[in-house]
ModelCIF file with pLDDT and N, C-alpha, C, O atoms, coordinates in Angstrom:
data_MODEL
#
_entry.id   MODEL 
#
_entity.id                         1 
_entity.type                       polymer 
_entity.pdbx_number_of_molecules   1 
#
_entity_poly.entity_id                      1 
_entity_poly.type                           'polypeptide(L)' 
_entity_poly.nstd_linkage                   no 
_entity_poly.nstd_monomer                   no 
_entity_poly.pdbx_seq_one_letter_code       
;(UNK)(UNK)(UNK)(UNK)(UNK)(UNK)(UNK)(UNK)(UNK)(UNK)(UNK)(UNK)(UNK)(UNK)(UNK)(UNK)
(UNK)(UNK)(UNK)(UNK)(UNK)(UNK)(UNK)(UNK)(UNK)(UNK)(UNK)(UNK)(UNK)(UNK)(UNK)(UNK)
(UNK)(UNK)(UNK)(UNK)(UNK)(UNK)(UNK)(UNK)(UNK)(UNK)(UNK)(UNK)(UNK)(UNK)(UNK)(UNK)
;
_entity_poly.pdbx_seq_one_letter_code_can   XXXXXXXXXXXXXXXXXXXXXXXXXXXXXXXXXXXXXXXXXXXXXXXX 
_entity_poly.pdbx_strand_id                 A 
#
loop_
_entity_poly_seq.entity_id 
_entity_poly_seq.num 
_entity_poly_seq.mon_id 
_entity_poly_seq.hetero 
1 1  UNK n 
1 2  UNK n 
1 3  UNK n 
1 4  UNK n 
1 5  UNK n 
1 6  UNK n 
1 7  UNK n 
1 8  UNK n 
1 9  UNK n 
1 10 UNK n 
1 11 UNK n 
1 12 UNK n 
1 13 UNK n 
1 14 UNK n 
1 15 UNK n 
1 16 UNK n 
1 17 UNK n 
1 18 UNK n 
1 19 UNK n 
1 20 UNK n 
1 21 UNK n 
1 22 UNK n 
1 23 UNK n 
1 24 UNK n 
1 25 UNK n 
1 26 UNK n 
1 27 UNK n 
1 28 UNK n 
1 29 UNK n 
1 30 UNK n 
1 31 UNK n 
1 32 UNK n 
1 33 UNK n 
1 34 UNK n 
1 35 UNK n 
1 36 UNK n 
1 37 UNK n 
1 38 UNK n 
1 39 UNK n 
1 40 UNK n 
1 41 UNK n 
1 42 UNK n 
1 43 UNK n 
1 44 UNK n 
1 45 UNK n 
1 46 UNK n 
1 47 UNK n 
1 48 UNK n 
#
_struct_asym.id          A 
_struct_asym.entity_id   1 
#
loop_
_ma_qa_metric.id 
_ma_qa_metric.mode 
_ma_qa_metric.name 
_ma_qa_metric.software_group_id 
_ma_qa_metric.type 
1 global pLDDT . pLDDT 
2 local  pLDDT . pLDDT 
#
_ma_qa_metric_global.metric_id      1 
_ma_qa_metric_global.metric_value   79.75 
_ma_qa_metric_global.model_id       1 
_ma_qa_metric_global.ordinal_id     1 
#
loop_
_ma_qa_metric_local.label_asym_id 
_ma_qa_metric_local.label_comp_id 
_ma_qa_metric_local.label_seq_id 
_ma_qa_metric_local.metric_id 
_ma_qa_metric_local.metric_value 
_ma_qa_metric_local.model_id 
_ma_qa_metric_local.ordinal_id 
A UNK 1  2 82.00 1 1  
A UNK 2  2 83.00 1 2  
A UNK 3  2 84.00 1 3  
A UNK 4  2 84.00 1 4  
A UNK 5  2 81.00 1 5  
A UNK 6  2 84.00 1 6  
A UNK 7  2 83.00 1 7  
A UNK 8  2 83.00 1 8  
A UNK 9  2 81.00 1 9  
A UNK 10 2 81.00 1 10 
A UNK 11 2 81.00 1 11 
A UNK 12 2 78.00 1 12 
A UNK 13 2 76.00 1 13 
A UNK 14 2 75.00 1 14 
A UNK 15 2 71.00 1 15 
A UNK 16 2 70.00 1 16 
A UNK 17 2 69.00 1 17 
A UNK 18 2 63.00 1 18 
A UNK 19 2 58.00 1 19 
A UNK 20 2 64.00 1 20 
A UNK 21 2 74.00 1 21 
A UNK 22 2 77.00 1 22 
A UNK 23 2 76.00 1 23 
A UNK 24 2 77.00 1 24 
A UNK 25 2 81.00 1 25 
A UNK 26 2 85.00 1 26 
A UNK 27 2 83.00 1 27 
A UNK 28 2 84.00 1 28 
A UNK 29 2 86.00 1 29 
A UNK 30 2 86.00 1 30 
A UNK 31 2 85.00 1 31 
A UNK 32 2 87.00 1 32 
A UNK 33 2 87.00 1 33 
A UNK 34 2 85.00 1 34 
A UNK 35 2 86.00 1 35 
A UNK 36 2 87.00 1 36 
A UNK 37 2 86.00 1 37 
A UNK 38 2 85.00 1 38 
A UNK 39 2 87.00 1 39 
A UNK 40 2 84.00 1 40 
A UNK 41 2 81.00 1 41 
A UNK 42 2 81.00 1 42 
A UNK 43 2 82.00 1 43 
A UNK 44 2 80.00 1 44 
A UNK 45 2 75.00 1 45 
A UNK 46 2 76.00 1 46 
A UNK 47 2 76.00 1 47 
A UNK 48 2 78.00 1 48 
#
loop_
_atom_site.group_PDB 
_atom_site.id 
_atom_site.type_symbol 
_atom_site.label_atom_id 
_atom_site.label_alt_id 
_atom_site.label_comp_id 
_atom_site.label_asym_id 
_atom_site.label_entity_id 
_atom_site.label_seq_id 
_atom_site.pdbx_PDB_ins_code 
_atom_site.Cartn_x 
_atom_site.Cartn_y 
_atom_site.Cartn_z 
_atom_site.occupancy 
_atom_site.B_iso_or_equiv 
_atom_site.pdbx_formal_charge 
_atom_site.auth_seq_id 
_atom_site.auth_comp_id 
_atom_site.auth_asym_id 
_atom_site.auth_atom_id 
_atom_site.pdbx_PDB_model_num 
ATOM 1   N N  . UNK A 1 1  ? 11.813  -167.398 199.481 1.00 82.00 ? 1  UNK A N  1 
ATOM 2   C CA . UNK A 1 1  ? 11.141  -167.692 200.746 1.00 82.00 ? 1  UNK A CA 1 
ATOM 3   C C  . UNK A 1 1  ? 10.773  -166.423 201.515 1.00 82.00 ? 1  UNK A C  1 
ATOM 4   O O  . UNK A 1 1  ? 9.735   -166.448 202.175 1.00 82.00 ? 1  UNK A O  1 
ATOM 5   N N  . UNK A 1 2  ? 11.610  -165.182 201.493 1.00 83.00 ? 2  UNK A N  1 
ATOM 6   C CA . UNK A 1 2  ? 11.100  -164.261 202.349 1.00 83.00 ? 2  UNK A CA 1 
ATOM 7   C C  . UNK A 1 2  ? 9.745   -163.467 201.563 1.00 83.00 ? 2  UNK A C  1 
ATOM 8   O O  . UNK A 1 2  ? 8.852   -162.882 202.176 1.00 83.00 ? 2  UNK A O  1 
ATOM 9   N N  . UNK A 1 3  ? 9.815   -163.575 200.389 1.00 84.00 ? 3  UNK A N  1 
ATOM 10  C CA . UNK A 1 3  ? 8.256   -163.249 199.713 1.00 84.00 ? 3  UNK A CA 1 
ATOM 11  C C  . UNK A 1 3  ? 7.410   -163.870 200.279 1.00 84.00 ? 3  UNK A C  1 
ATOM 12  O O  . UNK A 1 3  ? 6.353   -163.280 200.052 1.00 84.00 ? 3  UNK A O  1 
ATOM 13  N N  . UNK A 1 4  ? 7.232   -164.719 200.888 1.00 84.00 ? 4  UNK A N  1 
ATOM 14  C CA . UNK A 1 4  ? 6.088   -165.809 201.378 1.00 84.00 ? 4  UNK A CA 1 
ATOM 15  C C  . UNK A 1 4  ? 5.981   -165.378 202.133 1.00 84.00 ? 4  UNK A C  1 
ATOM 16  O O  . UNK A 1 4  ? 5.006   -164.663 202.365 1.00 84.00 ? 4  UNK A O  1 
ATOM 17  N N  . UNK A 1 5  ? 7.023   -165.604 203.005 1.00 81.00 ? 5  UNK A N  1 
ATOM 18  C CA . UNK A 1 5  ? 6.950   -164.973 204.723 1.00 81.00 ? 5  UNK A CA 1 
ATOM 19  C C  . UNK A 1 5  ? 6.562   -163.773 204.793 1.00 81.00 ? 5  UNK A C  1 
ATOM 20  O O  . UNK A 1 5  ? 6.428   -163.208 205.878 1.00 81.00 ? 5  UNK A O  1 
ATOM 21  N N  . UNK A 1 6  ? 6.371   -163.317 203.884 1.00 84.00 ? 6  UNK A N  1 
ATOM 22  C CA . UNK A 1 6  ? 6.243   -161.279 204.256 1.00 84.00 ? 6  UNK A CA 1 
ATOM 23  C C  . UNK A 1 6  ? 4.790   -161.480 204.000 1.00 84.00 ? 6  UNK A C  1 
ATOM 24  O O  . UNK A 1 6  ? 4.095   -160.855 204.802 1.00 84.00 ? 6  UNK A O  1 
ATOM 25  N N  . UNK A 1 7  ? 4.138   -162.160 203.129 1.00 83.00 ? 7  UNK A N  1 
ATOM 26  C CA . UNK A 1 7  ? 3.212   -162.168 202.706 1.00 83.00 ? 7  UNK A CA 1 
ATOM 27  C C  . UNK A 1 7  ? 1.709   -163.032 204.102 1.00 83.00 ? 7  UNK A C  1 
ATOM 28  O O  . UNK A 1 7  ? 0.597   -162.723 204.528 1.00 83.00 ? 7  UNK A O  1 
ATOM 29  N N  . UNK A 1 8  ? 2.691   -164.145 204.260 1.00 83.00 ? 8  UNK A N  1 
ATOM 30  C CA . UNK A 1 8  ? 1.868   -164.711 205.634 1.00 83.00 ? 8  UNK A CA 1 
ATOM 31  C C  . UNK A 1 8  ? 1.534   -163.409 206.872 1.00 83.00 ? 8  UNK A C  1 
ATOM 32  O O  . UNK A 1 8  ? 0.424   -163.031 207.250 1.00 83.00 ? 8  UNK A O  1 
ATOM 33  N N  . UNK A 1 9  ? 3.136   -162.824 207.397 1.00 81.00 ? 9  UNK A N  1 
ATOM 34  C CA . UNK A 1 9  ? 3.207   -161.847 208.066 1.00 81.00 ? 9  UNK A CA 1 
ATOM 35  C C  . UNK A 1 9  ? 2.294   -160.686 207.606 1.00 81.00 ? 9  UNK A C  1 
ATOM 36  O O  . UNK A 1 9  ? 2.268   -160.027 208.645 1.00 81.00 ? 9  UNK A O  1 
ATOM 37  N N  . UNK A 1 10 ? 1.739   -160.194 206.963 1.00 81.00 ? 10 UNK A N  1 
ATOM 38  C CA . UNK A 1 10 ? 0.901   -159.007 206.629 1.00 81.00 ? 10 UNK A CA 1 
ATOM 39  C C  . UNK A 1 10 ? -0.093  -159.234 206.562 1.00 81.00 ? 10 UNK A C  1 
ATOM 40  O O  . UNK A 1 10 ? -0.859  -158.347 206.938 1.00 81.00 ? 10 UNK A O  1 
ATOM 41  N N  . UNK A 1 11 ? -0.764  -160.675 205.998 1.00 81.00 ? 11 UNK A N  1 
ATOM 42  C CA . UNK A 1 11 ? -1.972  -161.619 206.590 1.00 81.00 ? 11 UNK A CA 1 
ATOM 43  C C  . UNK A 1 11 ? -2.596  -162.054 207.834 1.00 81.00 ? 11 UNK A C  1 
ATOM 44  O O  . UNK A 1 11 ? -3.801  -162.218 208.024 1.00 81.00 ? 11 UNK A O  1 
ATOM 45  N N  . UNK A 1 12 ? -1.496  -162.246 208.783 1.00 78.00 ? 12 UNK A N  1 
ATOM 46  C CA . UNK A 1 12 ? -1.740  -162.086 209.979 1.00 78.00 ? 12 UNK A CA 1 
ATOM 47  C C  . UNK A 1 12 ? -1.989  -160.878 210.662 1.00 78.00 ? 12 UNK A C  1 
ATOM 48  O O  . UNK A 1 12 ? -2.930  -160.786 211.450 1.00 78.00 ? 12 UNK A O  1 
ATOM 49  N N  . UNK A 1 13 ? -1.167  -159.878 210.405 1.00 76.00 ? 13 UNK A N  1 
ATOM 50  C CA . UNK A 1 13 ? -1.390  -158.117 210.760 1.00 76.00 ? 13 UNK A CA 1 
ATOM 51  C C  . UNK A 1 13 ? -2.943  -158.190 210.381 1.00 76.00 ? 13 UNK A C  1 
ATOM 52  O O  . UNK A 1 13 ? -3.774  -158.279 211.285 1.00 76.00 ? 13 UNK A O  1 
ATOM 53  N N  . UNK A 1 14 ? -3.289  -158.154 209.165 1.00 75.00 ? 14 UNK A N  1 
ATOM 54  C CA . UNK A 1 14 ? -4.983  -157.621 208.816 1.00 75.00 ? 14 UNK A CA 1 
ATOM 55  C C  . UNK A 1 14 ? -5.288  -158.105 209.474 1.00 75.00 ? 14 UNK A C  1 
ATOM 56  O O  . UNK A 1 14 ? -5.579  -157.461 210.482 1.00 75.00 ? 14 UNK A O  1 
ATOM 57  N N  . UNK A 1 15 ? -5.531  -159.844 209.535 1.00 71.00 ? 15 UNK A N  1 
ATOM 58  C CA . UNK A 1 15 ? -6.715  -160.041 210.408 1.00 71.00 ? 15 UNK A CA 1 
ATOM 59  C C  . UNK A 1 15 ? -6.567  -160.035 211.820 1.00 71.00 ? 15 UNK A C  1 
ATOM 60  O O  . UNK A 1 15 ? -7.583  -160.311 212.457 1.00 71.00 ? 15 UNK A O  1 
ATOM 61  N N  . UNK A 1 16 ? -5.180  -159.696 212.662 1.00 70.00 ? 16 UNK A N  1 
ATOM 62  C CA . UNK A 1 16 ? -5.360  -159.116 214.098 1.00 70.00 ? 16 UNK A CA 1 
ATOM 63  C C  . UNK A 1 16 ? -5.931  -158.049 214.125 1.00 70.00 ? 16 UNK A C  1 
ATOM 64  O O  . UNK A 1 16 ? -6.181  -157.809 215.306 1.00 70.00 ? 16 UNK A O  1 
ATOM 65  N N  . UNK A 1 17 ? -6.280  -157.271 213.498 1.00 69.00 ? 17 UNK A N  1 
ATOM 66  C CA . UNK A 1 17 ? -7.023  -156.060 213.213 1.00 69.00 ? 17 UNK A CA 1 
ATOM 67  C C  . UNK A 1 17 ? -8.611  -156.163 213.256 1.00 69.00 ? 17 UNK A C  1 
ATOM 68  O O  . UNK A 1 17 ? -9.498  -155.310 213.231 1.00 69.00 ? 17 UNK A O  1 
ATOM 69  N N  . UNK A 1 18 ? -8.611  -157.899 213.346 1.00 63.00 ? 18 UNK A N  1 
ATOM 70  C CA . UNK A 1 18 ? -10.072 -157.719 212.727 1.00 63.00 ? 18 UNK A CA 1 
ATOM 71  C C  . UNK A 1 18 ? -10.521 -159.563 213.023 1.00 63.00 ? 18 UNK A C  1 
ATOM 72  O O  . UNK A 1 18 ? -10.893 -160.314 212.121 1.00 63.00 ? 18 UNK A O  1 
ATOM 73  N N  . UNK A 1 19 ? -10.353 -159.984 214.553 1.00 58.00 ? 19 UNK A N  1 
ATOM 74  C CA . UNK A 1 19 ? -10.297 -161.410 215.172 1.00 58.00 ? 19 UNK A CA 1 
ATOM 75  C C  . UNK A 1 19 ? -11.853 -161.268 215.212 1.00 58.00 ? 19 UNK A C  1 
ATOM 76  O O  . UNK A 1 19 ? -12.617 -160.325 215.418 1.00 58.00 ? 19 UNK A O  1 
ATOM 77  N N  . UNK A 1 20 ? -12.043 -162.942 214.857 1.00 64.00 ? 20 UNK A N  1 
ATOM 78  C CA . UNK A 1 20 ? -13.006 -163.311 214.575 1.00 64.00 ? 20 UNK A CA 1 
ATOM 79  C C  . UNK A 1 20 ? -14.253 -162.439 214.125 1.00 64.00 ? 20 UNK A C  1 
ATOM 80  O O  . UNK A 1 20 ? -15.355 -162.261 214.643 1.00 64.00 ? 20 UNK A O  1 
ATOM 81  N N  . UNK A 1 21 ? -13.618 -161.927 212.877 1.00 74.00 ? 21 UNK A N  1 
ATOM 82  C CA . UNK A 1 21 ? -14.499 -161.931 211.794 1.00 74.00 ? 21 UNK A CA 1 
ATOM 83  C C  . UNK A 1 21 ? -14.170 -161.820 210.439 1.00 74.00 ? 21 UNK A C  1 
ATOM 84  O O  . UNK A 1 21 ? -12.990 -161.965 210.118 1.00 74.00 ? 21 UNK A O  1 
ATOM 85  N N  . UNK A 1 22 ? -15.012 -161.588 209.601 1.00 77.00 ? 22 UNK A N  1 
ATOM 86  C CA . UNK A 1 22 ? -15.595 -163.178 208.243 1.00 77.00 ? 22 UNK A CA 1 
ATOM 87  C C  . UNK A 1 22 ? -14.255 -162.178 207.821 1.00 77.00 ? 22 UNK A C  1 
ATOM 88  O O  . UNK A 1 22 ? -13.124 -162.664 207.839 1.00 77.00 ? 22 UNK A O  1 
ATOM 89  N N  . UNK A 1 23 ? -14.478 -160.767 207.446 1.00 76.00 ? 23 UNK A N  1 
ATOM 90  C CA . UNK A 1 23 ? -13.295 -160.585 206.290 1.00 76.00 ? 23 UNK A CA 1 
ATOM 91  C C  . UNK A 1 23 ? -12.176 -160.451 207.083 1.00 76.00 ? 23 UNK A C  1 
ATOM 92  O O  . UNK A 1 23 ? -11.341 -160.119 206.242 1.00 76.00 ? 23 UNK A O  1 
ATOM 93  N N  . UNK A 1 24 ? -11.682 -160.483 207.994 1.00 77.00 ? 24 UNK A N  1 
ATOM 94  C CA . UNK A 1 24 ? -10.348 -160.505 208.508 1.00 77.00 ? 24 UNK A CA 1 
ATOM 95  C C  . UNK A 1 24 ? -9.822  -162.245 208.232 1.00 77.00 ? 24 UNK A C  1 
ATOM 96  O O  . UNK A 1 24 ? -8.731  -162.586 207.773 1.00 77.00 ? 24 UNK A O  1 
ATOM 97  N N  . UNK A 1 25 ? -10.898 -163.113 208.641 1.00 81.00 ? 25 UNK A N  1 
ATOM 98  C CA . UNK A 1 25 ? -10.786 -164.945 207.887 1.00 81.00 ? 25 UNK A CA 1 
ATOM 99  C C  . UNK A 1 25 ? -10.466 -164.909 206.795 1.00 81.00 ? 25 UNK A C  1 
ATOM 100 O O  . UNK A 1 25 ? -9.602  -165.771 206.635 1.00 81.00 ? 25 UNK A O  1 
ATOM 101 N N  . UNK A 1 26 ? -10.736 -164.204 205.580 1.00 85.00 ? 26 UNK A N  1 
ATOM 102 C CA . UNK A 1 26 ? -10.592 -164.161 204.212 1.00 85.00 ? 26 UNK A CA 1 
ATOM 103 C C  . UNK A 1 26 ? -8.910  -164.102 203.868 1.00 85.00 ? 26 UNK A C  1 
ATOM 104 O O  . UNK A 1 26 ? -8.109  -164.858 203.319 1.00 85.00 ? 26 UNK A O  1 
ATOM 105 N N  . UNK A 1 27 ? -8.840  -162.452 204.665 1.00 83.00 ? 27 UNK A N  1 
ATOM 106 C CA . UNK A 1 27 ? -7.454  -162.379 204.517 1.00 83.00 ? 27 UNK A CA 1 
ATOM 107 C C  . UNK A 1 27 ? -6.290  -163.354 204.846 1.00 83.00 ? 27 UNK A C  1 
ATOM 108 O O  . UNK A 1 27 ? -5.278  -163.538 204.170 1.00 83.00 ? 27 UNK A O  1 
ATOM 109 N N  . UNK A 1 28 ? -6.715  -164.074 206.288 1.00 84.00 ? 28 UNK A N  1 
ATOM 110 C CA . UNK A 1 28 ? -5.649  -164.935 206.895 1.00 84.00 ? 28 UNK A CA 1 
ATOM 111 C C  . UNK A 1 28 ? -5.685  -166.175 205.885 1.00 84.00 ? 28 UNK A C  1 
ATOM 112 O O  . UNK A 1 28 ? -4.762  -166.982 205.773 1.00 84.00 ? 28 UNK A O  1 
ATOM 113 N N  . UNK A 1 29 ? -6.750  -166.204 205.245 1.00 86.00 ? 29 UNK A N  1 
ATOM 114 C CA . UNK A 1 29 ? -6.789  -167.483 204.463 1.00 86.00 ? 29 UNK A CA 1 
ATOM 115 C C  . UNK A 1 29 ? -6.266  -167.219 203.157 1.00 86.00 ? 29 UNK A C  1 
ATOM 116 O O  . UNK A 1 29 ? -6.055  -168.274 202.558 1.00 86.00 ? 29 UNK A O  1 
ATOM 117 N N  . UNK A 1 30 ? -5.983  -166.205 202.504 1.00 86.00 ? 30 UNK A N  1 
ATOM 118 C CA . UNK A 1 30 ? -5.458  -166.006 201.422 1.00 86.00 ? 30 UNK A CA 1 
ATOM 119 C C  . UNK A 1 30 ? -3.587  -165.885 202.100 1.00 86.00 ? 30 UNK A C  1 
ATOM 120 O O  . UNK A 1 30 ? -2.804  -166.233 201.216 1.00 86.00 ? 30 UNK A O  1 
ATOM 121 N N  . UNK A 1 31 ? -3.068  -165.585 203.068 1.00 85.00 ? 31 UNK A N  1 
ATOM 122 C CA . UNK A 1 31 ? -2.061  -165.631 203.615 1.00 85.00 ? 31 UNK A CA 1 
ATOM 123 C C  . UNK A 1 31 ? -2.004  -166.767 203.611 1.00 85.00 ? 31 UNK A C  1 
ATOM 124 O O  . UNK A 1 31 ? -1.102  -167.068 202.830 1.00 85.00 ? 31 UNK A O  1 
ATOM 125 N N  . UNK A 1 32 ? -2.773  -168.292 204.351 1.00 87.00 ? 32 UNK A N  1 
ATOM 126 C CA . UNK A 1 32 ? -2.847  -169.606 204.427 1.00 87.00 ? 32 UNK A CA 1 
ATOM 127 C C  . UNK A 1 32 ? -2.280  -170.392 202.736 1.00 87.00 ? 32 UNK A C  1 
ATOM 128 O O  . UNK A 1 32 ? -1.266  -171.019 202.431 1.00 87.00 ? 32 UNK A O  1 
ATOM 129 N N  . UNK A 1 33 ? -3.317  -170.031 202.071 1.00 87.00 ? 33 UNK A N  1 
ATOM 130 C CA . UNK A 1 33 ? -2.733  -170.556 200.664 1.00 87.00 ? 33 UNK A CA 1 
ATOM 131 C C  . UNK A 1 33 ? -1.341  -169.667 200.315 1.00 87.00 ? 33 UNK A C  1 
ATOM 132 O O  . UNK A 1 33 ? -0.527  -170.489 199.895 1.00 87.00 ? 33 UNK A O  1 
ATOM 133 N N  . UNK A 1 34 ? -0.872  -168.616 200.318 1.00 85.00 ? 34 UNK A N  1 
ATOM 134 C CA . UNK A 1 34 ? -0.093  -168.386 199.816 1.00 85.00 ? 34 UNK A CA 1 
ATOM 135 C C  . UNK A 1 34 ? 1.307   -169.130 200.410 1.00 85.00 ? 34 UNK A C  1 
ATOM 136 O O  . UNK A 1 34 ? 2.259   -169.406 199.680 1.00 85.00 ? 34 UNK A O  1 
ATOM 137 N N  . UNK A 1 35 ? 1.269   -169.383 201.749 1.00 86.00 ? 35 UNK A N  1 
ATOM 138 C CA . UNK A 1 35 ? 2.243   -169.888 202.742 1.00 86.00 ? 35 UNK A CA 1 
ATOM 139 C C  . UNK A 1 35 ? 2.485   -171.399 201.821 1.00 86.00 ? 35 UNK A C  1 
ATOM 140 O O  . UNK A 1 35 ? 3.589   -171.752 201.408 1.00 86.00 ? 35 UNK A O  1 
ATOM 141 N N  . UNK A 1 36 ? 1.031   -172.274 201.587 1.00 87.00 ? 36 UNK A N  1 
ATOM 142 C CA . UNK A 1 36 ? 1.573   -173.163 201.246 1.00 87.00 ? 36 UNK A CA 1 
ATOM 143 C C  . UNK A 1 36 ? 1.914   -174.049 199.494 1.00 87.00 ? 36 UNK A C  1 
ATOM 144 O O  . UNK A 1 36 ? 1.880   -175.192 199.040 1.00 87.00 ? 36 UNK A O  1 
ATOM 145 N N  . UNK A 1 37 ? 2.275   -172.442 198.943 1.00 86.00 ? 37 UNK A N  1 
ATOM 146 C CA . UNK A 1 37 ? 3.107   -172.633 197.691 1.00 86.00 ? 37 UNK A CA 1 
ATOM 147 C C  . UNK A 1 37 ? 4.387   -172.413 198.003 1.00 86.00 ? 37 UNK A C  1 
ATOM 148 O O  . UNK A 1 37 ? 5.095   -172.545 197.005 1.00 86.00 ? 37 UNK A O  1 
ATOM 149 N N  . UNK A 1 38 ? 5.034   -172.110 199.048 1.00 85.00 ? 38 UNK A N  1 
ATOM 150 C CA . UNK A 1 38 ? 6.296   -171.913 198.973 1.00 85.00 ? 38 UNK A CA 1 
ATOM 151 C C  . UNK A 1 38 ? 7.348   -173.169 198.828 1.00 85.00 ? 38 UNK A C  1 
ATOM 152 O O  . UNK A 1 38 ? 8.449   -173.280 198.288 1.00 85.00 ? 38 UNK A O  1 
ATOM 153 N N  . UNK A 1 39 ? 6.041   -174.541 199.955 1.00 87.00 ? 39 UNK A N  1 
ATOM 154 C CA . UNK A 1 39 ? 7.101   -176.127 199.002 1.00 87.00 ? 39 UNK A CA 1 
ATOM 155 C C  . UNK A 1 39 ? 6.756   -176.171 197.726 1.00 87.00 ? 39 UNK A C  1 
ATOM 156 O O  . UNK A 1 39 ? 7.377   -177.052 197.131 1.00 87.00 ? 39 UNK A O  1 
ATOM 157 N N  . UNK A 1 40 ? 5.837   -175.432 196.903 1.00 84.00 ? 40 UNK A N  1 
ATOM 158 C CA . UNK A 1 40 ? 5.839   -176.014 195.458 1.00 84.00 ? 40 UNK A CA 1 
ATOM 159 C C  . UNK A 1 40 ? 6.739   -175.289 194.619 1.00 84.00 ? 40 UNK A C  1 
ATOM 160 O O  . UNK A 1 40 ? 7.245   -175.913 193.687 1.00 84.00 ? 40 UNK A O  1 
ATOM 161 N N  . UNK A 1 41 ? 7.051   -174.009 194.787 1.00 81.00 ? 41 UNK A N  1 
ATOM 162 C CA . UNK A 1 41 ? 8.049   -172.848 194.683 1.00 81.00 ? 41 UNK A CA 1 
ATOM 163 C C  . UNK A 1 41 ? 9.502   -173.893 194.532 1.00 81.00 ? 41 UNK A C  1 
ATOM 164 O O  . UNK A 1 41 ? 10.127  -174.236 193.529 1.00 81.00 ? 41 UNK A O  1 
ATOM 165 N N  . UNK A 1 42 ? 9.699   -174.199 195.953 1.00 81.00 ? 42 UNK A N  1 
ATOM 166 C CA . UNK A 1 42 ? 11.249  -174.936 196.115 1.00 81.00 ? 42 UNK A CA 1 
ATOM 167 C C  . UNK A 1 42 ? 11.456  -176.070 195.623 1.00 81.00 ? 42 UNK A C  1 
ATOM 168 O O  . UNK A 1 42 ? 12.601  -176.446 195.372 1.00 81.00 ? 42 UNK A O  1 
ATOM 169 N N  . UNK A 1 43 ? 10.477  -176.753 195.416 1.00 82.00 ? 43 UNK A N  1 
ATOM 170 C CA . UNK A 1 43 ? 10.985  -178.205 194.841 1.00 82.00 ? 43 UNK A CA 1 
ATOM 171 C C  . UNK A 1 43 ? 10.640  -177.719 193.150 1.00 82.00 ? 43 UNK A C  1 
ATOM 172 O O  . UNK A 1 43 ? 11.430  -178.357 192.453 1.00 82.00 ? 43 UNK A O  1 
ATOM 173 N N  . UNK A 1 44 ? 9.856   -176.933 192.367 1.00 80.00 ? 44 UNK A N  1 
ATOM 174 C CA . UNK A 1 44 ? 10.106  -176.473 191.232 1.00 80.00 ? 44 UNK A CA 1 
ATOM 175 C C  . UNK A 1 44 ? 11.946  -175.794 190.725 1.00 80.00 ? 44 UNK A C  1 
ATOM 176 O O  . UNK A 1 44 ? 12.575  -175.697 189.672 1.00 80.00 ? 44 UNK A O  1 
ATOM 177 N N  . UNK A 1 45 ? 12.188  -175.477 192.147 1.00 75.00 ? 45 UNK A N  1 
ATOM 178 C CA . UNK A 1 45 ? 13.568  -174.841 192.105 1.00 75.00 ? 45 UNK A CA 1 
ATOM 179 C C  . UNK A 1 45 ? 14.960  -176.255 192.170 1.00 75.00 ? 45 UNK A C  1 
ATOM 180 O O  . UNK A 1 45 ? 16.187  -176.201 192.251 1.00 75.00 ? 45 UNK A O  1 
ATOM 181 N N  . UNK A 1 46 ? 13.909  -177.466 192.080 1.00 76.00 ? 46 UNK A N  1 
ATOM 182 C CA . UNK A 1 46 ? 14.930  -178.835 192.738 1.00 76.00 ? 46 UNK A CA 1 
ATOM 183 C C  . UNK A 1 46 ? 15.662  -178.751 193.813 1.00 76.00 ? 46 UNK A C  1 
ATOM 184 O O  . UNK A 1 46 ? 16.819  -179.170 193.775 1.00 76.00 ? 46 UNK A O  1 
ATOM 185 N N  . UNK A 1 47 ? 15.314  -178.385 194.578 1.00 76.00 ? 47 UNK A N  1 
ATOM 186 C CA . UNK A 1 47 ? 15.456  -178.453 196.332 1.00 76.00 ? 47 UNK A CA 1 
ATOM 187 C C  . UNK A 1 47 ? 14.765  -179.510 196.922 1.00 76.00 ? 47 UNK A C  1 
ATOM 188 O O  . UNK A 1 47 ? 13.643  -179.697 196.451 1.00 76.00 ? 47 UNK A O  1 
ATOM 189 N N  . UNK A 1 48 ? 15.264  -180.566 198.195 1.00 78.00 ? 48 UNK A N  1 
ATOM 190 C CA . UNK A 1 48 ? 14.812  -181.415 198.437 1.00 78.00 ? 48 UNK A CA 1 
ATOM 191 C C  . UNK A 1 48 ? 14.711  -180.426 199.660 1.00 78.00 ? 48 UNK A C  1 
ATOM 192 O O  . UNK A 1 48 ? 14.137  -180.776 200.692 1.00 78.00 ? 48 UNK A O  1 
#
């Protein structure tokens, strides 16, 4: 889980660097998908 989180967190850093616009969106959105493998991560791990 803290791989994810570090990964959202540094996604958000770029694109505060760079609010409302297209490639700073890119980044937060590749942070966006990565955030939401972390339930597919844990329940692969059999965690409810």
């Amino acid at each position: 889980a803290p791989f994810f989180l570090t990964g959202v967190v540094l996604a958000l850093l770029a694109g505060s660097f760079a609010p409302k616009r297209v490639w700073g969106a890119w980044v937060e959105l590749a942070g966006v998908a990565f955030a939401w493998l972390l339930p597919v991560h844990l329940m692969n791990g059999g965690l409810m």
